[in-house]
C-alpha atoms as a PDB file:
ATOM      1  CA  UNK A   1     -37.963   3.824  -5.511  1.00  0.00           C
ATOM      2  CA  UNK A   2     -35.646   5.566  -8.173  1.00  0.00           C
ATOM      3  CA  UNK A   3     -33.229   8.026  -8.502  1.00  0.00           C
ATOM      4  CA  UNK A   4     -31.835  10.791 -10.292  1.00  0.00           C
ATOM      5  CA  UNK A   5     -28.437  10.308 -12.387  1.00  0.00           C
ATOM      6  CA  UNK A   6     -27.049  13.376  -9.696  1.00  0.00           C
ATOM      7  CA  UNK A   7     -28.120  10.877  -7.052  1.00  0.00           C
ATOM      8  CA  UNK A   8     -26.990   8.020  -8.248  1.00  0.00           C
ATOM      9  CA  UNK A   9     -23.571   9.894  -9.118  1.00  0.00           C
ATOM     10  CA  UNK A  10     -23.359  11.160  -5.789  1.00  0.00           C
ATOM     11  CA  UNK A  11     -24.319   7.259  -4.235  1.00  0.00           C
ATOM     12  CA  UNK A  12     -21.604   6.060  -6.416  1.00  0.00           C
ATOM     13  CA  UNK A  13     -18.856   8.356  -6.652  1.00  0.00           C
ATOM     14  CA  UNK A  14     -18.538   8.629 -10.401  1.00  0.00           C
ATOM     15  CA  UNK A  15     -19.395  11.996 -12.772  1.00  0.00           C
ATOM     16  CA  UNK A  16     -22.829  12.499 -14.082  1.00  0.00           C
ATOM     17  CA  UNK A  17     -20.960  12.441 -17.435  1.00  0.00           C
ATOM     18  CA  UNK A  18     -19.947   8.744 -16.517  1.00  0.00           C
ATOM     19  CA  UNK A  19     -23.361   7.608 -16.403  1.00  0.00           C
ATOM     20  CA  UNK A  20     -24.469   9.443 -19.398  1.00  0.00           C
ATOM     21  CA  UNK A  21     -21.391   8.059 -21.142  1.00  0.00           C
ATOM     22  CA  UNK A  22     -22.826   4.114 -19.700  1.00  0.00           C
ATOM     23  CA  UNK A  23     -26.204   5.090 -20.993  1.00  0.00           C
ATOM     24  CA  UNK A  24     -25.043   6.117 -24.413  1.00  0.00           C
ATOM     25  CA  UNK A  25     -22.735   2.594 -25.105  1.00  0.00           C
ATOM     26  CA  UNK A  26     -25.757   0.676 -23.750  1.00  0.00           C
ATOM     27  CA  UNK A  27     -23.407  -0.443 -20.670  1.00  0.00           C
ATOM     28  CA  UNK A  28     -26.284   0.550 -17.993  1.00  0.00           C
ATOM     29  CA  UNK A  29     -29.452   2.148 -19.611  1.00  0.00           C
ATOM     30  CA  UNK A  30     -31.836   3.798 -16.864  1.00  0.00           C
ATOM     31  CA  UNK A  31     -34.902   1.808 -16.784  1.00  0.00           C
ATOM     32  CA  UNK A  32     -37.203   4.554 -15.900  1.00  0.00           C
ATOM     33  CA  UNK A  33     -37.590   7.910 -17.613  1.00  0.00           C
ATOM     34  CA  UNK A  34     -39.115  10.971 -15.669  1.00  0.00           C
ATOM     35  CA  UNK A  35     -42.347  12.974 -17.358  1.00  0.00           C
ATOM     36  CA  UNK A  36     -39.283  15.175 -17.917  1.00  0.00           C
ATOM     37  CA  UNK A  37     -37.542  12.627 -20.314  1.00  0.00           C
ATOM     38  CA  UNK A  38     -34.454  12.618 -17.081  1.00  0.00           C
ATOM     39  CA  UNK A  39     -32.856   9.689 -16.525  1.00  0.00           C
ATOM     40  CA  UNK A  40     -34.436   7.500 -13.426  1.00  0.00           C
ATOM     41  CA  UNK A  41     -32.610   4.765 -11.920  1.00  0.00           C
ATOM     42  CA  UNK A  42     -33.755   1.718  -9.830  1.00  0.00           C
ATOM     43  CA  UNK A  43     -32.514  -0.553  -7.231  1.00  0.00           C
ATOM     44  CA  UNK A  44     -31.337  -3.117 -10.226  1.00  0.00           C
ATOM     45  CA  UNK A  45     -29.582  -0.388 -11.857  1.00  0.00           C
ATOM     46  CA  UNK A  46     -28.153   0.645  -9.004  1.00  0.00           C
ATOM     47  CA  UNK A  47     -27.123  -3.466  -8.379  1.00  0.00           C
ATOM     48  CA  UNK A  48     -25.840  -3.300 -12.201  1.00  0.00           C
ATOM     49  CA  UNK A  49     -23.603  -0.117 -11.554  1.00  0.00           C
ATOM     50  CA  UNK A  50     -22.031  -2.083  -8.767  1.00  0.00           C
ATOM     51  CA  UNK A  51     -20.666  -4.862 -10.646  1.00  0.00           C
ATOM     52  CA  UNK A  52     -19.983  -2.080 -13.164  1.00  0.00           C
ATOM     53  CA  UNK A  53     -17.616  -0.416 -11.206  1.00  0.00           C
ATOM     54  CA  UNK A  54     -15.923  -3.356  -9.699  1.00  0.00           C
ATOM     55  CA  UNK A  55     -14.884  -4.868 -13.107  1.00  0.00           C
ATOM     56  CA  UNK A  56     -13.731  -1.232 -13.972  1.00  0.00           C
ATOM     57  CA  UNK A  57     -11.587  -1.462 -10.747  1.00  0.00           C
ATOM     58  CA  UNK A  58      -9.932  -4.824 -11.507  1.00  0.00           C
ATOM     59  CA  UNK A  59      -9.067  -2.840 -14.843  1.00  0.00           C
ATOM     60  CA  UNK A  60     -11.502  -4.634 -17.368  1.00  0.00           C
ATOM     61  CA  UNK A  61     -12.391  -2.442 -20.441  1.00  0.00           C
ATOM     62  CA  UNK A  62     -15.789  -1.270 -20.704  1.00  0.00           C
ATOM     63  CA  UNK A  63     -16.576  -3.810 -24.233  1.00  0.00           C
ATOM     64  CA  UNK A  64     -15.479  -6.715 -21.164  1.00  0.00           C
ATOM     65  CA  UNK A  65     -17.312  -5.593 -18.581  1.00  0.00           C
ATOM     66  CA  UNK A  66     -20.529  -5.386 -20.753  1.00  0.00           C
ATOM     67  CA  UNK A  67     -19.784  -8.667 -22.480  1.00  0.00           C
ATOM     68  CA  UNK A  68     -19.550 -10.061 -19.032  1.00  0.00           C
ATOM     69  CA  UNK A  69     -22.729  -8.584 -17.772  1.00  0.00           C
ATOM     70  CA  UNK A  70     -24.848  -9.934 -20.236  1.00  0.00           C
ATOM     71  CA  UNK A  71     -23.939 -13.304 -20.473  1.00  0.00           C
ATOM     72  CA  UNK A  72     -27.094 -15.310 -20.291  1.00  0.00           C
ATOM     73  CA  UNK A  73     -25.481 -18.058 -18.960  1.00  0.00           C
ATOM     74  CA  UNK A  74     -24.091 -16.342 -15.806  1.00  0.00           C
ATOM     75  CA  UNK A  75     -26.187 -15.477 -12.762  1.00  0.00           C
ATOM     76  CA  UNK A  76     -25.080 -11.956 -10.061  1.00  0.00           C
ATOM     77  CA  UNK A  77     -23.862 -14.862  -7.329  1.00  0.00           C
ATOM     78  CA  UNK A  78     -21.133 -15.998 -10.143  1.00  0.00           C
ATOM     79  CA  UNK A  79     -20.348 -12.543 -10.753  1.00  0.00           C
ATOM     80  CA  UNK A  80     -19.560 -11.977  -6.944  1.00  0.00           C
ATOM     81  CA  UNK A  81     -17.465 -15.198  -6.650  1.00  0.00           C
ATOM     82  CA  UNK A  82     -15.508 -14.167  -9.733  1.00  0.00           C
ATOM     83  CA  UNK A  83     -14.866 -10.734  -8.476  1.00  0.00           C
ATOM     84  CA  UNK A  84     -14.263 -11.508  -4.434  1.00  0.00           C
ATOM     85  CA  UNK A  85     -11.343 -13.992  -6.428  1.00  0.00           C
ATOM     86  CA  UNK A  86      -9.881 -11.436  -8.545  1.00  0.00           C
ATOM     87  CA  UNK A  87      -9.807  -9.132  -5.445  1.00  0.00           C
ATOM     88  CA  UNK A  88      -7.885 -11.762  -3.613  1.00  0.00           C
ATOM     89  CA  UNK A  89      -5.160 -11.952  -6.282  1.00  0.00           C
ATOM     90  CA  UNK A  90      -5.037  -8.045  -6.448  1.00  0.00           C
ATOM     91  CA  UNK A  91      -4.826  -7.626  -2.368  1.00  0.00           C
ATOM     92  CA  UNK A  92      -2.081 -10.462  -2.415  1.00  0.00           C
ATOM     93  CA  UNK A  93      -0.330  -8.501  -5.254  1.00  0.00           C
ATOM     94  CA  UNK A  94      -0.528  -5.243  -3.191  1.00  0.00           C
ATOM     95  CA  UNK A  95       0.951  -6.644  -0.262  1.00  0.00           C
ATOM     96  CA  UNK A  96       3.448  -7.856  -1.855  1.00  0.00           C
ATOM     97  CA  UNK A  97       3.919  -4.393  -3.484  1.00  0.00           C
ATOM     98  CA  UNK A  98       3.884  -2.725  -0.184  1.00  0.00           C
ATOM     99  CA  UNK A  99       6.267  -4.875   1.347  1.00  0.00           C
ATOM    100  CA  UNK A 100       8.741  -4.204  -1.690  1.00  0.00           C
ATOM    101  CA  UNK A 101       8.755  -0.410  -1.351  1.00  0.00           C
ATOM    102  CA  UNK A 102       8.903  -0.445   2.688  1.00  0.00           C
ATOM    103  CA  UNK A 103      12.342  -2.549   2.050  1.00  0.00           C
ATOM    104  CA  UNK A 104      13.388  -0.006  -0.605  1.00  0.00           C
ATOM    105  CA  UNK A 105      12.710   2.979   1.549  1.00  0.00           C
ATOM    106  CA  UNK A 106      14.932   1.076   4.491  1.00  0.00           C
ATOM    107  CA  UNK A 107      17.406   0.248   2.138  1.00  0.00           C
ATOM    108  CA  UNK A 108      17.781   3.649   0.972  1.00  0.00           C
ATOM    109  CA  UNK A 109      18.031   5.075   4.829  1.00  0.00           C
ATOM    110  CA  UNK A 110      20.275   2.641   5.343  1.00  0.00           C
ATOM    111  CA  UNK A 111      22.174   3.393   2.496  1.00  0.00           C
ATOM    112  CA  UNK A 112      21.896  -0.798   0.957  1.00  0.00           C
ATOM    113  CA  UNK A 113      22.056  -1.103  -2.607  1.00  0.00           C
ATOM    114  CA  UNK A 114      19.290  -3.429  -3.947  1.00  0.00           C
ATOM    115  CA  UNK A 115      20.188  -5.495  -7.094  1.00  0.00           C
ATOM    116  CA  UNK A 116      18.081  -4.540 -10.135  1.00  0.00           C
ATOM    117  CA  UNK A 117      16.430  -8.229  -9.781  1.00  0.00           C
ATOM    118  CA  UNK A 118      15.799  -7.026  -6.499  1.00  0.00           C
ATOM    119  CA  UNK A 119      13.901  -3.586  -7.261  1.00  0.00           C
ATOM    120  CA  UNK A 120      11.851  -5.270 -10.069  1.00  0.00           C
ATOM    121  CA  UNK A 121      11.091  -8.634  -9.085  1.00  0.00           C
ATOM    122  CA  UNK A 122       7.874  -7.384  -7.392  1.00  0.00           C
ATOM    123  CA  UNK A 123       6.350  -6.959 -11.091  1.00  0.00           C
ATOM    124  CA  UNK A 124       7.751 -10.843 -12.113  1.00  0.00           C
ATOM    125  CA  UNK A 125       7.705 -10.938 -16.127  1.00  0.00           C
ATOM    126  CA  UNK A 126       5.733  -8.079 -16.585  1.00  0.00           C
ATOM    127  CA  UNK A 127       7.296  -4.718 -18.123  1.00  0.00           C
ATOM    128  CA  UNK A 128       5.935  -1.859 -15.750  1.00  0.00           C
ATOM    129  CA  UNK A 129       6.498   0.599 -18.427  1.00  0.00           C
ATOM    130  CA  UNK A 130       4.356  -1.537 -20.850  1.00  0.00           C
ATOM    131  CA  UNK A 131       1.025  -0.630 -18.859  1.00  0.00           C
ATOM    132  CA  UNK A 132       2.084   2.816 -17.133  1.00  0.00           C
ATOM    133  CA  UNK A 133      -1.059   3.950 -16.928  1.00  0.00           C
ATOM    134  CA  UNK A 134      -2.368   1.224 -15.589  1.00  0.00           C
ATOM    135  CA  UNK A 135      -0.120   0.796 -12.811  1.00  0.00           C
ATOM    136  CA  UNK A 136      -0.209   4.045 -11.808  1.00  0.00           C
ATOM    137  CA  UNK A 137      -3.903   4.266 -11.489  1.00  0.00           C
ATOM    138  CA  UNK A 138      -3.481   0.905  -9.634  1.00  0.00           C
ATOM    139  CA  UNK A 139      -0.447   1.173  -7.146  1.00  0.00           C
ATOM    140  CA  UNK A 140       0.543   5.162  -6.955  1.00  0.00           C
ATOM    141  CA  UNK A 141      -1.075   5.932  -4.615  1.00  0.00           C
ATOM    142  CA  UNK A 142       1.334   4.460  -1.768  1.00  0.00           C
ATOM    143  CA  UNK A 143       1.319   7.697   0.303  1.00  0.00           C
ATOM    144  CA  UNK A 144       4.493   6.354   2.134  1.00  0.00           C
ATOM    145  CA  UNK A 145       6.432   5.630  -0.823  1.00  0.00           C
ATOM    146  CA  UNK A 146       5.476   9.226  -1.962  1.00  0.00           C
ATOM    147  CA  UNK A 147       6.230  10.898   0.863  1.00  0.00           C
ATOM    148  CA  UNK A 148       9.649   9.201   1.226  1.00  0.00           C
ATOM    149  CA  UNK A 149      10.453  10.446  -2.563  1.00  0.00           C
ATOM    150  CA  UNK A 150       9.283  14.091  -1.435  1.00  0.00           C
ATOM    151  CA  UNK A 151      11.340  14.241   1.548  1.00  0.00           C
ATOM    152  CA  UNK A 152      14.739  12.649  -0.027  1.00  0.00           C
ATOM    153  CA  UNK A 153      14.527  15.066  -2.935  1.00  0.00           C
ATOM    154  CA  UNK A 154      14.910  17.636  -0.833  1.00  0.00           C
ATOM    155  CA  UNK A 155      17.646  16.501   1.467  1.00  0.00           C
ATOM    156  CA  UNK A 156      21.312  18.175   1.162  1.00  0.00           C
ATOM    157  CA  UNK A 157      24.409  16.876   1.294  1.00  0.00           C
ATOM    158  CA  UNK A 158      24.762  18.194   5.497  1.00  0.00           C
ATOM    159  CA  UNK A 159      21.298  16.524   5.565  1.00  0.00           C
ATOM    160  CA  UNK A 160      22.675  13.127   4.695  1.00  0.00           C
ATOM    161  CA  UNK A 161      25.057  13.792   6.892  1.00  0.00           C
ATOM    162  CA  UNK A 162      23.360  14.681   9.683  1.00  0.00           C
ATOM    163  CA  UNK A 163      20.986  11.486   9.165  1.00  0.00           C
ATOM    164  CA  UNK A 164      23.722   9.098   9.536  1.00  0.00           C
ATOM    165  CA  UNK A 165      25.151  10.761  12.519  1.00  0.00           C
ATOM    166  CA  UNK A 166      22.225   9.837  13.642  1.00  0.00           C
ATOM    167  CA  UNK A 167      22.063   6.503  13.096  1.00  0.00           C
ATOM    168  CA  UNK A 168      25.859   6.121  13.928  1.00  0.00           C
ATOM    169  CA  UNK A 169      24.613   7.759  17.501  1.00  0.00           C
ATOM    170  CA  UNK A 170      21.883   5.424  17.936  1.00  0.00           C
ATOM    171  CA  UNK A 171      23.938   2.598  17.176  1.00  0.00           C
ATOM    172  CA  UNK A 172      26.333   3.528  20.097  1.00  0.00           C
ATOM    173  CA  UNK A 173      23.401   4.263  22.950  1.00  0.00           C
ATOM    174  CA  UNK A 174      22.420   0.504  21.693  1.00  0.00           C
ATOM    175  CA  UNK A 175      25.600  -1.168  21.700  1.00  0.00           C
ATOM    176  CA  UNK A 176      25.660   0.020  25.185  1.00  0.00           C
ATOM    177  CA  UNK A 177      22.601  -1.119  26.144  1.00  0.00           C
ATOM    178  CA  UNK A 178      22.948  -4.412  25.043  1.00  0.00           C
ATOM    179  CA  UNK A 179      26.723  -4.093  27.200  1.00  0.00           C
ATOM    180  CA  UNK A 180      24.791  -3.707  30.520  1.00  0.00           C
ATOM    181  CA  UNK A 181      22.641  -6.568  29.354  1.00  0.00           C
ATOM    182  CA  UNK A 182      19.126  -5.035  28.914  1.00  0.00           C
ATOM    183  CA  UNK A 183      16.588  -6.856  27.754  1.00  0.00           C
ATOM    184  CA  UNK A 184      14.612  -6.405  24.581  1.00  0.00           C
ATOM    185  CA  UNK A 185      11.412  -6.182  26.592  1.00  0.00           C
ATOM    186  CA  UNK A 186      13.134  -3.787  28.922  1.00  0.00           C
ATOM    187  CA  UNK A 187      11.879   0.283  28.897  1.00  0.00           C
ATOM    188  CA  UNK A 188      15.488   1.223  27.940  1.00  0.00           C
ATOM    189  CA  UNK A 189      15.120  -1.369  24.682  1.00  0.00           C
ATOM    190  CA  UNK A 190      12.012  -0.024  24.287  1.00  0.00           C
ATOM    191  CA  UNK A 191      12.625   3.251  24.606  1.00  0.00           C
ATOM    192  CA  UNK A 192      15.277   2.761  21.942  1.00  0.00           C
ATOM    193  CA  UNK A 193      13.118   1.245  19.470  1.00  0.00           C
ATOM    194  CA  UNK A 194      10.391   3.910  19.554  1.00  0.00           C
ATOM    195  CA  UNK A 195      13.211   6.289  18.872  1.00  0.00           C
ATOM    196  CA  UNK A 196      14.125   4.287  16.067  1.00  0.00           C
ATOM    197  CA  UNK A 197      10.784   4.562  14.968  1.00  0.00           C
ATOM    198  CA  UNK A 198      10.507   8.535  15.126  1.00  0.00           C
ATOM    199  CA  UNK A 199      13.944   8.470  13.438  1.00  0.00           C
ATOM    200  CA  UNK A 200      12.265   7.113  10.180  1.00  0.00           C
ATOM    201  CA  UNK A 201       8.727   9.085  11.001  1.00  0.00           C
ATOM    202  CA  UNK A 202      11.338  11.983  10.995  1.00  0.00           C
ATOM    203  CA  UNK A 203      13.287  12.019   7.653  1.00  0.00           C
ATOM    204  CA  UNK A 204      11.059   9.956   5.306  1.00  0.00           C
ATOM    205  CA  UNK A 205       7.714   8.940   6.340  1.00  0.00           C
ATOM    206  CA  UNK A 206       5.055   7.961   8.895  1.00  0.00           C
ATOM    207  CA  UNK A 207       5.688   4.595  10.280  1.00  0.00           C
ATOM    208  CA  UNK A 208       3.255   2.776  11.749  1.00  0.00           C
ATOM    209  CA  UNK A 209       3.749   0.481  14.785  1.00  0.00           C
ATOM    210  CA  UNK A 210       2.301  -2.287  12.551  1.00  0.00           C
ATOM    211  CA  UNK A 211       4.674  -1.059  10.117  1.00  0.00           C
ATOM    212  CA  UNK A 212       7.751  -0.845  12.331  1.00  0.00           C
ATOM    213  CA  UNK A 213       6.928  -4.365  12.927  1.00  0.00           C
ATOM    214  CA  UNK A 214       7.501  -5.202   9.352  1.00  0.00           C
ATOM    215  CA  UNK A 215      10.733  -3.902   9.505  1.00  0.00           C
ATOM    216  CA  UNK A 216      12.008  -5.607  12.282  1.00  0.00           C
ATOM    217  CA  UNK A 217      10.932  -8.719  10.989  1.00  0.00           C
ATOM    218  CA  UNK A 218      12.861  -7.457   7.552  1.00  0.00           C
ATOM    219  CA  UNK A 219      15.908  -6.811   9.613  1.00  0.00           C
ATOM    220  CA  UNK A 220      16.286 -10.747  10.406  1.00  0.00           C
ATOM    221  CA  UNK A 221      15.225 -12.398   7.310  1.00  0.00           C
ATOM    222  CA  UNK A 222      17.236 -10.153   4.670  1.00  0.00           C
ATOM    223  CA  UNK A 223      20.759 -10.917   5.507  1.00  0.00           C
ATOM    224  CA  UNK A 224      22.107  -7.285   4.519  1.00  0.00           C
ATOM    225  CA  UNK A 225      19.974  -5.312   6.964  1.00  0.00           C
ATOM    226  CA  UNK A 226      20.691  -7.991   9.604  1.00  0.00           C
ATOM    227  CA  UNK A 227      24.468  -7.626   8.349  1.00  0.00           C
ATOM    228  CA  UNK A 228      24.489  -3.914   8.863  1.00  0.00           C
ATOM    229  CA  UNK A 229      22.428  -4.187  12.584  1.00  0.00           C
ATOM    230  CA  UNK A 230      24.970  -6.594  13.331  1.00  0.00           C
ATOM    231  CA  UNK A 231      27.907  -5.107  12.492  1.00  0.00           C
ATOM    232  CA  UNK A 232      27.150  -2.401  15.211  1.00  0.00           C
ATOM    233  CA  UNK A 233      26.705  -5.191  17.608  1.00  0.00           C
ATOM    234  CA  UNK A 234      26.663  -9.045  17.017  1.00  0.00           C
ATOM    235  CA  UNK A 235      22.832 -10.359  18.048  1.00  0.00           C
ATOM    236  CA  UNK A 236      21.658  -5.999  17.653  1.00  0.00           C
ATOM    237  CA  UNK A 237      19.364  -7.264  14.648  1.00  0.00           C
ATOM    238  CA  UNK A 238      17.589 -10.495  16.552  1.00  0.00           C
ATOM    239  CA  UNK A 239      17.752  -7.741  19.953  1.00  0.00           C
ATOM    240  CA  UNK A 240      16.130  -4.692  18.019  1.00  0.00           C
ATOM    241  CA  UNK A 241      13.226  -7.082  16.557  1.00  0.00           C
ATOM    242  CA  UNK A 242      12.216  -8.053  19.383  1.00  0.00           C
ATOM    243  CA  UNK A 243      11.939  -4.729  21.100  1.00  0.00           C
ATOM    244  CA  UNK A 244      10.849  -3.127  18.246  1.00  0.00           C
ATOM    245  CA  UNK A 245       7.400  -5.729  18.787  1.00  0.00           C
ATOM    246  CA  UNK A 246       7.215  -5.612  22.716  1.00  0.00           C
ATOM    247  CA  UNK A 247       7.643  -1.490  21.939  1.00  0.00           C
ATOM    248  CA  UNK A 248       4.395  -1.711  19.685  1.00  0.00           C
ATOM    249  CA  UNK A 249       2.426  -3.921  22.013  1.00  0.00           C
ATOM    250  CA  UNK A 250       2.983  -1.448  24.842  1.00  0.00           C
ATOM    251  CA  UNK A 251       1.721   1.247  23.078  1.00  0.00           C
ATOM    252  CA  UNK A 252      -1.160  -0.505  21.476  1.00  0.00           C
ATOM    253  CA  UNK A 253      -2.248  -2.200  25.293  1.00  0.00           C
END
């Protein structure tokens, strides 16, 4: 069985002009030629293409990648086991990435300063502007991060205001409801936290219950969101957390 380079472009989700651009550097030459002289391609072409592309998404230069292909010495199972590590590291990385922009986007609602170690510590020793490219073709496509920056650039000064009214608002309701001693697990607590929830799906992005999660969890272990929860009630941080999680698993039952 072989295939067509518009077939094989179509199985793999690269141009035609990609795979004539592989044929021409020697990276992955067809190994069958129609009557035609058109490029065929095989199942071990297709396998080739594969590892192709998943060096090219780990961000190896072509030269690499081929280099790498056509050791000798190194057999397709190796080639998996180096590539299923290297896709560890990266999904780590990204989580870790993720995590960093959720707490910026809370900070920023909440109107918490981070401290510059703070905003770039996610990228260690490495200078993001060094490899811009890179890390945009990499990481920017974090729709929540993106839709947060198109909302907020948009947003007057009566909209900030509004915002924190808000929050001042919701701050009150749950004061009060901690007052008649409610429980977290409780429908009011609940009820509360979802609303929390919309607040954030309303002025910056879509948040997730697995995501709201996150934040709760945020709002105990970083001492300046638990500071400002707290300082609308003593124990509203710990209180929120926990009904911000019994509030997810009730609508996930």
């Amino acid at each position: 069985m072989s295939y067509s380079v518009g077939q094989v472009a179509g199985f793999a989700g690269v141009t035609v002009r990609t795979l004539h651009h592989y044929d021409e550097i020697g990276l992955l030459v067809p190994s069958e030629r129609s009557h035609a002289g058109h490029r065929r391609y095989g199942d071990e072409d297709l396998d080739r293409l594969q590892q192709i592309l998943f060096y090219r998404e780990l961000g190896f230069p072509l030269d690499e990648v081929a280099a790498l292909l056509d050791d000798p010495e190194t057999d397709p199972r190796a080639h998996l086991r180096r590539q299923h590590e290297l896709l560890t590291v990266r999904i780590e990385k990204l989580q870790k990435m993720a995590a960093a922009v959720e707490h910026a986007m809370e900070a920023r609602t909440m109107g918490i300063n981070l401290t510059p170690e703070e905003k770039f510590e996610v990228f260690g020793d490495k200078d993001p502007e060094e490899h811009a490219e890179e890390a945009e073709r990499r990481w920017g496509g974090t729709e929540a991060y993106a839709e947060s920056q198109r909302r907020a650039a948009r947003y007057t000064k009566d909209d900030w205001k509004r915002m924190q009214a808000e929050v001042a608002s919701w701050g009150e309701r749950y004061d009060a409801l901690m007052e008649a001693g409610e429980p977290a697990t409780g429908e009011r607590a609940m009820d509360m936290a979802e609303e929390h929830r919309q607040h954030i799906g309303q002025w910056f992005y879509d948040c997730s219950y697995e995501m709201h999660k996150g934040l709760g969890e945020m709002y105990m272990s970083d001492e300046r969101f638990k500071e400002f929860y707290d300082s609308m009630r003593p124990g509203l941080a710990e209180h929120l957390r926990d009904a911000i999680t019994a509030n997810a698993a009730r609508h996930e039952a």
